[in-house]
Protein backbone atom coordinates (compact mmCIF):
# COMPACT_ATOMS: atom_id res chain seq x y z
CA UNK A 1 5.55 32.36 35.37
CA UNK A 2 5.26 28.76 36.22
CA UNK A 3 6.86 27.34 32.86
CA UNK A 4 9.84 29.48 33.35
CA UNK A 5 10.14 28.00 37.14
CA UNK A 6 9.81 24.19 35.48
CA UNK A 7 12.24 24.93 32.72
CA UNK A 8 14.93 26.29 35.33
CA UNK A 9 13.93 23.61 37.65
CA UNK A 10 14.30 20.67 34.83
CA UNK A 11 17.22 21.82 33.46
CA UNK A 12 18.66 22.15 36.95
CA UNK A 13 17.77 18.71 37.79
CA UNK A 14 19.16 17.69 34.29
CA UNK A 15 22.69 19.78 34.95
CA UNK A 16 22.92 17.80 37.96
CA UNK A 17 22.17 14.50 36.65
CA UNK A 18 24.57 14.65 33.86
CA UNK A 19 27.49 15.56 36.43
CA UNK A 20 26.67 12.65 38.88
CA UNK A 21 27.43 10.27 35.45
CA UNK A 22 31.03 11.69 35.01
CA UNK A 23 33.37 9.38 35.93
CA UNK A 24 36.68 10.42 38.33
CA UNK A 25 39.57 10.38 36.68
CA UNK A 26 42.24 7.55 36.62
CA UNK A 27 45.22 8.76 37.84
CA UNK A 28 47.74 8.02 34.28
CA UNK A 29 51.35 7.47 34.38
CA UNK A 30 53.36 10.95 33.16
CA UNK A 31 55.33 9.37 30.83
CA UNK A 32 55.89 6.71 27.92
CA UNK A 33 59.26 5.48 29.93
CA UNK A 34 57.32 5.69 33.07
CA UNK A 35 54.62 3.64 31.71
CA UNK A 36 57.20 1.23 30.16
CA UNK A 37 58.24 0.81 33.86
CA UNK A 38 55.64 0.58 35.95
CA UNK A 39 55.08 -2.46 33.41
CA UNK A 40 57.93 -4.11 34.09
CA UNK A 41 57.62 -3.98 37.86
CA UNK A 42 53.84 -4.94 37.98
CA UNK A 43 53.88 -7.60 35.65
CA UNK A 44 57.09 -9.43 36.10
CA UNK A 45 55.57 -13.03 36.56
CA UNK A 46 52.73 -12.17 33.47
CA UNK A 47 55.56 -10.91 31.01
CA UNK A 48 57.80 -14.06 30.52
CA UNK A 49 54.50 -16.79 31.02
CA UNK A 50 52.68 -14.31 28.47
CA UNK A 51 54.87 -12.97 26.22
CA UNK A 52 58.17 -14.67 25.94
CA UNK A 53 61.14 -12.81 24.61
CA UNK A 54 59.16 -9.49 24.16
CA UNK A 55 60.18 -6.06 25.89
CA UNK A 56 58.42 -2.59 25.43
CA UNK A 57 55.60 -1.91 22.91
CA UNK A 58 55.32 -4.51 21.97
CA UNK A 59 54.97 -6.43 25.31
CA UNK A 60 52.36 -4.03 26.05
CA UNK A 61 50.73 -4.94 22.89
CA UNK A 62 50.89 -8.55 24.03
CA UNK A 63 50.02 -8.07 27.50
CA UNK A 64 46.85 -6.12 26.21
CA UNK A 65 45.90 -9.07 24.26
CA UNK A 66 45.90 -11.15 27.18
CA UNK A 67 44.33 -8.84 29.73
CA UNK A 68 41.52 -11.14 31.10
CA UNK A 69 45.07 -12.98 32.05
CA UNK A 70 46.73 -10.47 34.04
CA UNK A 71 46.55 -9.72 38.01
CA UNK A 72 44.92 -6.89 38.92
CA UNK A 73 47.85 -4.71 39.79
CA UNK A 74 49.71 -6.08 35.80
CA UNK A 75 45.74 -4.90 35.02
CA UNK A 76 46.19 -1.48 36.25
CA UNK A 77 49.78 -0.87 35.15
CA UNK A 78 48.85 -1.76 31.68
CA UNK A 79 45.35 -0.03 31.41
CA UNK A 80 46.96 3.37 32.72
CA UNK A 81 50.02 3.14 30.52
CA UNK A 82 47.83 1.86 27.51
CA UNK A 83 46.09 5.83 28.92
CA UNK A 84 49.92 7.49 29.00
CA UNK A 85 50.91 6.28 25.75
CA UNK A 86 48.00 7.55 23.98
């Protein structure tokens, strides 16, 4: 009788353990156009300093490449759209 107790206890403990590691989700933009835009607006001094002459993918694409670069709300925008577009 005491095995069974331990087993239900350990896996209990386990159950519980393994939910506290989940992570909360990020909230992620609906849409690839959404994305596109939230881009734009977060990232408007990054964009031309960064990536010259680029709109879109691929000033995503270059704006990923240079994310140690970015402010943290250009961060965000691009991380969640980066999410979106997936």
């Amino acid at each position: 009788m005491k095995l069974p107790c331990v087993l239900l206890i350990a896996g209990l403990v386990s159950a519980g353990y393994a939910q506290a590691q989940t992570q909360v989700p990020v909230p992620q933009v609906p849409n690839r156009q959404a994305a596109l835009k939230a881009i734009k607006t977060a990232c408007k001094k990054e964009t031309p300093k960064l990536c010259p002459g680029l709109s879109g993918n691929t000033a995503l694409a270059c704006l990923q490449t240079n994310i140690e670069q970015l402010s943290p709300g250009c961060k965000d925008a691009v991380v969640n759209a980066g999410k979106a577009i997936l």
